[in-house]
Protein backbone atom coordinates (compact mmCIF):
# COMPACT_ATOMS: atom_id res chain seq x y z
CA UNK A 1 0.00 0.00 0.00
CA UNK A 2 1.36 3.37 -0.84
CA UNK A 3 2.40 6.05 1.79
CA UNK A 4 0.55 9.50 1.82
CA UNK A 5 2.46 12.50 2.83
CA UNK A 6 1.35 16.51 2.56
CA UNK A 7 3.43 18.06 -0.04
CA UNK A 8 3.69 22.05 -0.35
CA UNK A 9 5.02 23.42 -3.76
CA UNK A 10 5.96 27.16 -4.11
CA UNK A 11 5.67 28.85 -7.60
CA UNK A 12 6.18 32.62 -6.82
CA UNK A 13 3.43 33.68 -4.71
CA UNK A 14 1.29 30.92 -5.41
CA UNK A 15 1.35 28.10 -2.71
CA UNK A 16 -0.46 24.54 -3.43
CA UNK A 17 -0.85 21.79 -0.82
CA UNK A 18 -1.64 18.11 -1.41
CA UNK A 19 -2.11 14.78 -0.23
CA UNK A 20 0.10 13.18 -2.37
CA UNK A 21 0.61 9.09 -2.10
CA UNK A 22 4.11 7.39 -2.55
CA UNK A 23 6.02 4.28 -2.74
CA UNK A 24 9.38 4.88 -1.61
CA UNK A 25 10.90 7.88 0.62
CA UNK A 26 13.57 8.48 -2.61
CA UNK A 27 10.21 9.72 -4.28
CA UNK A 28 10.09 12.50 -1.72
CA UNK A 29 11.28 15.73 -3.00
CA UNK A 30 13.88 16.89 0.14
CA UNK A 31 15.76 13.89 1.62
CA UNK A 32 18.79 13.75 3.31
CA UNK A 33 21.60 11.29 2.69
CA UNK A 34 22.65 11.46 6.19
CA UNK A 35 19.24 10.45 7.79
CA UNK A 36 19.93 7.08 8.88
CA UNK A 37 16.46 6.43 11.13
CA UNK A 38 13.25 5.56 9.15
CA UNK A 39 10.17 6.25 11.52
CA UNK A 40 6.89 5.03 11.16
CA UNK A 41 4.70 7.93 12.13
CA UNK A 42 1.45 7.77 14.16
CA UNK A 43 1.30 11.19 15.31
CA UNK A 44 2.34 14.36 13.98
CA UNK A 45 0.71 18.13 15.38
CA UNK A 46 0.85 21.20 14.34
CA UNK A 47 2.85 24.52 15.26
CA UNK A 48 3.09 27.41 14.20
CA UNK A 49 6.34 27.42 11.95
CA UNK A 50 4.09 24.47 10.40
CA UNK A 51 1.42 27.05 9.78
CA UNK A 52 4.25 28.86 8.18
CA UNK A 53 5.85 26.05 5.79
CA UNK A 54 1.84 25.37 4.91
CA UNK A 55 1.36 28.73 3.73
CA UNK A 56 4.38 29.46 1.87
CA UNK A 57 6.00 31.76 4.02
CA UNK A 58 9.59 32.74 4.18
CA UNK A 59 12.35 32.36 7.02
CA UNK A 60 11.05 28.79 8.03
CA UNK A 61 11.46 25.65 4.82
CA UNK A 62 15.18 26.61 3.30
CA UNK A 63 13.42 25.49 0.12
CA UNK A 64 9.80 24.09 -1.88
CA UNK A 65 8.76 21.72 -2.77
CA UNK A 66 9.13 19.73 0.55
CA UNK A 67 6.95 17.22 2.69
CA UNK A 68 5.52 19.61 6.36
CA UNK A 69 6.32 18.07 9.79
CA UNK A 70 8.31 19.62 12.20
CA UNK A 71 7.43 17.02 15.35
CA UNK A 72 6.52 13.20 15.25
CA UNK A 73 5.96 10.07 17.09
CA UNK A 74 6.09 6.32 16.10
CA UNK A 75 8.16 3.25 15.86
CA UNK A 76 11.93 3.13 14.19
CA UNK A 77 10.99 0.84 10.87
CA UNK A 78 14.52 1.17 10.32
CA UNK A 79 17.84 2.38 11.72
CA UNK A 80 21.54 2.78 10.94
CA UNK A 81 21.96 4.15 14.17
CA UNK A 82 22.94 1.67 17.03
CA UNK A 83 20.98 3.70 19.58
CA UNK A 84 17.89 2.77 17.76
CA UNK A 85 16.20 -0.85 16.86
CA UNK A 86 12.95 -1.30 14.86
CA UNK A 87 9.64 -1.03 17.09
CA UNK A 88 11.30 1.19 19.35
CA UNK A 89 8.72 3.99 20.59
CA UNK A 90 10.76 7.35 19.29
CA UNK A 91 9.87 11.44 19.74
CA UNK A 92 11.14 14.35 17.73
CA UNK A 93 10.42 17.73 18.96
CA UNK A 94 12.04 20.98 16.86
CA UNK A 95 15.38 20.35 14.74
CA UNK A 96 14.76 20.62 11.11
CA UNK A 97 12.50 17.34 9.34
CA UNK A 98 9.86 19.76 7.65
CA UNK A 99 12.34 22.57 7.54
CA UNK A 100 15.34 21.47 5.83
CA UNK A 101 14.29 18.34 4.42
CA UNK A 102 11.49 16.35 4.29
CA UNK A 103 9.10 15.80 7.87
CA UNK A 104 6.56 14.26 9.46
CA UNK A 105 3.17 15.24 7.89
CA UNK A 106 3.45 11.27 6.10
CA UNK A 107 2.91 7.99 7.60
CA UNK A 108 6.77 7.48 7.13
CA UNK A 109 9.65 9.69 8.04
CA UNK A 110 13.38 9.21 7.53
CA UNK A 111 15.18 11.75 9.90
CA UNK A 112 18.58 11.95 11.64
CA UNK A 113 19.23 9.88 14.62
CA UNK A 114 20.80 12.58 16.74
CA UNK A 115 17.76 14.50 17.07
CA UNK A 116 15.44 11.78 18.43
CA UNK A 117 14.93 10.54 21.29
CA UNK A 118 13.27 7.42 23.09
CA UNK A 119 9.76 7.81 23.96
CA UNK A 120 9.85 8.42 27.58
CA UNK A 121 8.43 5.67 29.68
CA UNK A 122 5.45 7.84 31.53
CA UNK A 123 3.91 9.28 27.72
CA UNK A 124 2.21 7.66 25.03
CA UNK A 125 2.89 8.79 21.56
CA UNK A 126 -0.19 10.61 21.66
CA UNK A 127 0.79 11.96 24.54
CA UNK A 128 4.33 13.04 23.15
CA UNK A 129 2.54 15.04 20.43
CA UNK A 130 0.05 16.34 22.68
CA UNK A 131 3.15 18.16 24.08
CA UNK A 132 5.39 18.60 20.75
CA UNK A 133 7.55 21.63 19.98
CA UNK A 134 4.97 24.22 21.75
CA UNK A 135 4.92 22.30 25.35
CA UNK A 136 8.02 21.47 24.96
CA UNK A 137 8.86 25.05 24.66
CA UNK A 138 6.35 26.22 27.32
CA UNK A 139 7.67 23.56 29.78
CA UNK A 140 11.61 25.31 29.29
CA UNK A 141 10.25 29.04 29.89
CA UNK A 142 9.04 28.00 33.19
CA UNK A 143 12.18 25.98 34.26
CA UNK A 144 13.77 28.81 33.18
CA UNK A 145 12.14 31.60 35.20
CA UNK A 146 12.59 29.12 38.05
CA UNK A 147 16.47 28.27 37.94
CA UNK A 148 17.27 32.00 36.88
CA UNK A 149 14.56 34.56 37.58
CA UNK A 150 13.52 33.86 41.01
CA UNK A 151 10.46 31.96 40.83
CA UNK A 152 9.17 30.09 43.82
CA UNK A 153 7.01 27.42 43.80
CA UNK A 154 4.19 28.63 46.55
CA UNK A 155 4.49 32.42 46.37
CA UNK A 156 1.44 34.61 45.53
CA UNK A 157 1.94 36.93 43.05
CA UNK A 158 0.61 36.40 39.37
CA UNK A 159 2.72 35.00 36.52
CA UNK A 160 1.78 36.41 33.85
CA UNK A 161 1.37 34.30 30.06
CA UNK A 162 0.92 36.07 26.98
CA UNK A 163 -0.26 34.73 23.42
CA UNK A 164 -2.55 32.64 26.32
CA UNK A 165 -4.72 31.05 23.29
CA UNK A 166 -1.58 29.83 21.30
CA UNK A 167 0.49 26.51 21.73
CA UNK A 168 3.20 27.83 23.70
CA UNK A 169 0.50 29.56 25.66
CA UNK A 170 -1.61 26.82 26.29
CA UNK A 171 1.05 24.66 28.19
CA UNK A 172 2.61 27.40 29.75
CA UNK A 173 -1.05 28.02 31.79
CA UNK A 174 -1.43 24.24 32.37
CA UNK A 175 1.97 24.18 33.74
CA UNK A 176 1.86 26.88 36.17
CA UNK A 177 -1.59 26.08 37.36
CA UNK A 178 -0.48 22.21 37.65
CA UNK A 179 2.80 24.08 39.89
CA UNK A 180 0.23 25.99 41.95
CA UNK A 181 0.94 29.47 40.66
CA UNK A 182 -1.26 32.48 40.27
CA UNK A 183 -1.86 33.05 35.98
CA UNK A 184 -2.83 35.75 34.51
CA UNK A 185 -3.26 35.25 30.50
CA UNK A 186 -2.96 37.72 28.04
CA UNK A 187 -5.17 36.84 25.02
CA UNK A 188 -6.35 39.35 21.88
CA UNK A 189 -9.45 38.98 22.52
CA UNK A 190 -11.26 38.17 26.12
CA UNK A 191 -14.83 37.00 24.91
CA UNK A 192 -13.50 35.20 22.55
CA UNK A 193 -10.34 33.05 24.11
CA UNK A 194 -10.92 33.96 27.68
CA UNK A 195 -12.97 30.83 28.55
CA UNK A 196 -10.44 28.77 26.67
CA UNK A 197 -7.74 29.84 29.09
CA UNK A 198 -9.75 29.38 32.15
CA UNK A 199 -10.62 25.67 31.44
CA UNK A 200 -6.47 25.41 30.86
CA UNK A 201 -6.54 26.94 34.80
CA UNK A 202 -6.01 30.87 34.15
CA UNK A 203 -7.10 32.73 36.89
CA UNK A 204 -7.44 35.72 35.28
CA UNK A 205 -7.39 36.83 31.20
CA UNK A 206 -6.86 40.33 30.17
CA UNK A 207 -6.52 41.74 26.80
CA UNK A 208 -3.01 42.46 24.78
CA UNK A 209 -0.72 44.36 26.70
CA UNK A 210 0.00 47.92 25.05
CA UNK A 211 1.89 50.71 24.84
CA UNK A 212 4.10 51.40 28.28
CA UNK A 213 6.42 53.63 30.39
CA UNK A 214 10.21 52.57 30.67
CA UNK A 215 9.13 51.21 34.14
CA UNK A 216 5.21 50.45 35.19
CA UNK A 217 3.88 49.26 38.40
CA UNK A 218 6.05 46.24 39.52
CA UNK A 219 3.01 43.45 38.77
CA UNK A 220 4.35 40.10 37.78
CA UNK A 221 6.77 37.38 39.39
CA UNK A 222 7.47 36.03 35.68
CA UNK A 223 6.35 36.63 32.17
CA UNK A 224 6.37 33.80 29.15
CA UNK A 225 6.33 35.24 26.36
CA UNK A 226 5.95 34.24 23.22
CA UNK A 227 4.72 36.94 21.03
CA UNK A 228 7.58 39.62 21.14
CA UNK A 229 7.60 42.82 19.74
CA UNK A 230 5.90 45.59 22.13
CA UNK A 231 3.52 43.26 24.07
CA UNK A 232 7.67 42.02 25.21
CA UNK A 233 8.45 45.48 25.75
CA UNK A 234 5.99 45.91 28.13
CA UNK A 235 6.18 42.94 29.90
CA UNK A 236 10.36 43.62 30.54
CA UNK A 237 7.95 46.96 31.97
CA UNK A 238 6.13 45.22 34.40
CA UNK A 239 8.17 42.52 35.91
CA UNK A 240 9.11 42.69 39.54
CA UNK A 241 12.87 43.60 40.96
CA UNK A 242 14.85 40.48 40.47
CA UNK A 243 12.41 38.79 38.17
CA UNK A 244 12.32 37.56 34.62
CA UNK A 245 10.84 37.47 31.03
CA UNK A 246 11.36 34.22 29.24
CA UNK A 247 11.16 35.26 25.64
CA UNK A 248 10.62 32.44 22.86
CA UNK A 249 8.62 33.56 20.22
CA UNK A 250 8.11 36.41 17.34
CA UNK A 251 3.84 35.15 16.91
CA UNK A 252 3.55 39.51 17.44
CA UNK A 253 6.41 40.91 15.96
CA UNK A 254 10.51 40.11 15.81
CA UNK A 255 11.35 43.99 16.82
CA UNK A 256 11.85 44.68 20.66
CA UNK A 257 11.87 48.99 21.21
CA UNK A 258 12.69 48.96 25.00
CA UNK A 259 15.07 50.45 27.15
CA UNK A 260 17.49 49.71 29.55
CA UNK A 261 15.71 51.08 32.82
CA UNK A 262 14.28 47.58 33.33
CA UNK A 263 17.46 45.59 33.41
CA UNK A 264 19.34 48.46 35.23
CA UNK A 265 17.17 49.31 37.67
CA UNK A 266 14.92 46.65 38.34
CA UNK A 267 17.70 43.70 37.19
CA UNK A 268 15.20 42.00 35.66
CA UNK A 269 16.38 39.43 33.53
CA UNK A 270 15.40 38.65 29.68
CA UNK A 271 16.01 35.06 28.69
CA UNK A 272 16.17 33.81 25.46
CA UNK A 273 13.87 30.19 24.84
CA UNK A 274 15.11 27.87 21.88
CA UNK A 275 13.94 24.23 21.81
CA UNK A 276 15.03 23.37 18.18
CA UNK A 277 18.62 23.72 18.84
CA UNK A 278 19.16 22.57 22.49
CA UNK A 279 21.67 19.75 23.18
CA UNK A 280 20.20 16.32 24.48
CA UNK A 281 21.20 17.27 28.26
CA UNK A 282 18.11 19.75 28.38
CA UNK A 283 15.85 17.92 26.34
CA UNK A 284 16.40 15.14 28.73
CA UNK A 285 16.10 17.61 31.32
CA UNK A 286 13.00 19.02 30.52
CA UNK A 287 11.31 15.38 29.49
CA UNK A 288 12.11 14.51 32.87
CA UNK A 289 10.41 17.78 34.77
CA UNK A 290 7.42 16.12 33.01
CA UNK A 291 7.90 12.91 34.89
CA UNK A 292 8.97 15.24 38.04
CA UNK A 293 5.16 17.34 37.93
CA UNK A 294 3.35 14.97 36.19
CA UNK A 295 1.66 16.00 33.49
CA UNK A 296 -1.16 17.62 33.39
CA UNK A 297 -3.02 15.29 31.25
CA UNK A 298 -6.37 16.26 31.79
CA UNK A 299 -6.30 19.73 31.50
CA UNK A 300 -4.92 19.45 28.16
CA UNK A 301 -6.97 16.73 26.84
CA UNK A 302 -9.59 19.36 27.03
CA UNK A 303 -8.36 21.49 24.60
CA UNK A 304 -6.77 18.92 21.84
CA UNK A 305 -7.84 18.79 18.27
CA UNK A 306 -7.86 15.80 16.90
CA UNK A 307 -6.95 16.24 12.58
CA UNK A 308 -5.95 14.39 10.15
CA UNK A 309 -3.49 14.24 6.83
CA UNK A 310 -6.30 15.71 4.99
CA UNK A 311 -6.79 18.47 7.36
CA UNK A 312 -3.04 19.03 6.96
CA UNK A 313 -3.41 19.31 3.26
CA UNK A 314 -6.06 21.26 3.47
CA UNK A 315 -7.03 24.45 5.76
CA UNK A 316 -5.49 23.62 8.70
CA UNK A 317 -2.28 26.09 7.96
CA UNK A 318 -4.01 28.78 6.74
CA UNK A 319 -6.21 28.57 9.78
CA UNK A 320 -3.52 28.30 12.71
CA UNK A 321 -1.70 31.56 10.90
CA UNK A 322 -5.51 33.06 11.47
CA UNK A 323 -5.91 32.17 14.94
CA UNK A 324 -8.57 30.32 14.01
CA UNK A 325 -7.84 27.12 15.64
CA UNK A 326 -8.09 27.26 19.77
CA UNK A 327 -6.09 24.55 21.83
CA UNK A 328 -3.54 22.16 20.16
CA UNK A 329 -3.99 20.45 16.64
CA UNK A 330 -3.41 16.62 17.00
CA UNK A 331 -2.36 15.15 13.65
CA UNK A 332 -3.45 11.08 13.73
CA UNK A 333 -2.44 9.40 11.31
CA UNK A 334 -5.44 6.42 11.74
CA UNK A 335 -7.94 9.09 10.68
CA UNK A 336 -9.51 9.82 7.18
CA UNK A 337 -10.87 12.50 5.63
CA UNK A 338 -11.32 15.72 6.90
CA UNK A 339 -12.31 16.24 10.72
CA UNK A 340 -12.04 20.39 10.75
């Protein structure tokens, strides 16, 4: 039986996506000789760098035509690698399948084995993709602000989350509330995502932080941030003395038009969140903080999505870059047809 995968093309400003059905990986337009671990995938999800390859945008796929897919899990079919045996349950989160060659958005996958990792005994692969790139991500801007900005496990005031309705969002709610902290989310708009982030365990949602002063009322204990530009600015604005902004994403805007009076006179601290790069020690790290808090599992299979391949090839991209999709899209490969 052949293998389906979702295939974007690129011809100047026009963008096509299909479900396209193949026989052999070498048929795949973006492989890399050096991939020596062939996964068979059962989940996939979606992020929003996906949202970007699916659309055609720049800065994210070095090149089109290429198979989407930034995260997967599923069992090694076949492996070069001596860390790896066929059946093994395997994860990728971040690193470059769907980027700079071919990823996960197909029923098969041939990636490198450096970036994968085991399945961790205390997920399911569901579970794995449930988390993906975005939890991931969320998970290390709360270790963060607790190993270098401060934050105490028991202490009162808010932690503030903006982008609240995205991925990184999402988990970063579920993960303070599971840690007992006081969240506030930042959303763009209240009626619309606010009861969204109170079933993830916000206790409060306000709307998009604007325009500040250099300094504004001391307010939070941390800030995750994912969204940048001047909603960042003004978060760097509002931290406490001592306290931090963990900064990981550009959803708002890549420019950051601040000043110094933060850092110099508050020492607040601005730390810089990437999850595709980071060396197996802190993925490990952070898989295991999972296992340390426990997951909260039921919080989050409130707010999952369950799509399929279709779905992929069809408006799920377009819709994520939108903000049209609330919660976390689940990509399972078992499914047919679309389920949007």
């Amino acid at each position: 039986m052949a293998y389906r995968a979702v295939l974007v093309s690129k011809d100047g400003k026009d963008v096509k996506r299909e479900l396209i059905r193949f026989n052999d990986l070498k048929e795949l337009p973006y492989q890399d000789e050096t991939a020596d671990v062939t996964v068979k995938v059962s989940y996939s999800n979606m992020n929003f760098k996906d949202g970007i390859v699916l659309t055609g945008g720049a800065g994210v796929a070095k090149k089109f035509p290429l198979v989407a897919g930034i995260d997967f899990a599923g069992k090694v079919l076949e492996s070069k690698s001596p860390n790896f045996k066929p059946g093994q349950s395997v994860v990728l989160t971040g690193h470059y399948n769907g980027q700079w060659m071919d990823g996960g958005f197909a029923d098969i996958v041939k990636t490198k084995s450096e970036w994968l990792i085991p399945l961790p005994e205390f997920v399911t692969e569901k579970d794995a993709m449930m988390i993906g790139t975005a939890g991931f991500t969320g998970m290390m801007c709360v270790m963060a602000l607790e190993k270098y900005g401060n934050l105490k496990r028991g202490e009162k005031a808010p932690v503030l989350v903006n982008g609240g309705s995205g991925g990184v969002g999402s988990f970063a709610i579920s993960v303070l509330k599971h840690l007992g902290y006081y969240v506030v989310a930042s959303v763009l708009d209240v009626d619309k995502f606010g009861p969204y982030c109170k079933k993830l365990g916000a206790d409060e949602v306000i709307g998009p932080l604007g325009k500040s002063k250099p300094l504004e009322k001391e307010t939070y204990a941390g800030v995750v941030d994912p969204v940048g530009g001047q909603t960042l600015a003004t978060s760097l604005s509002l931290c406490m003395y001592g306290r931090a902004v963990s900064t990981c994403g550009l959803a708002g805007s890549s420019d950051l038009n601040t000043t110094v009076m933060p850092f110099i006179l508050r020492g607040v601290k601005l730390l810089g969140i990437d999850s595709v790069q980071a060396p197996m020690e802190v993925r490990m790290e952070t898989w295991n903080e999972f296992n340390k808090i426990g997951l909260p599992k039921s919080q989050m299979e409130q707010v999952i999505n369950m799509c399929s391949l279709e779905d992929a090839a069809g408006e799920l991209g377009p819709k994520i870059m939108a903000g049209q999709i609330v919660g976390r899209a689940i990509i399972d490969m078992s499914l047919t047809g679309s389920k949007l």
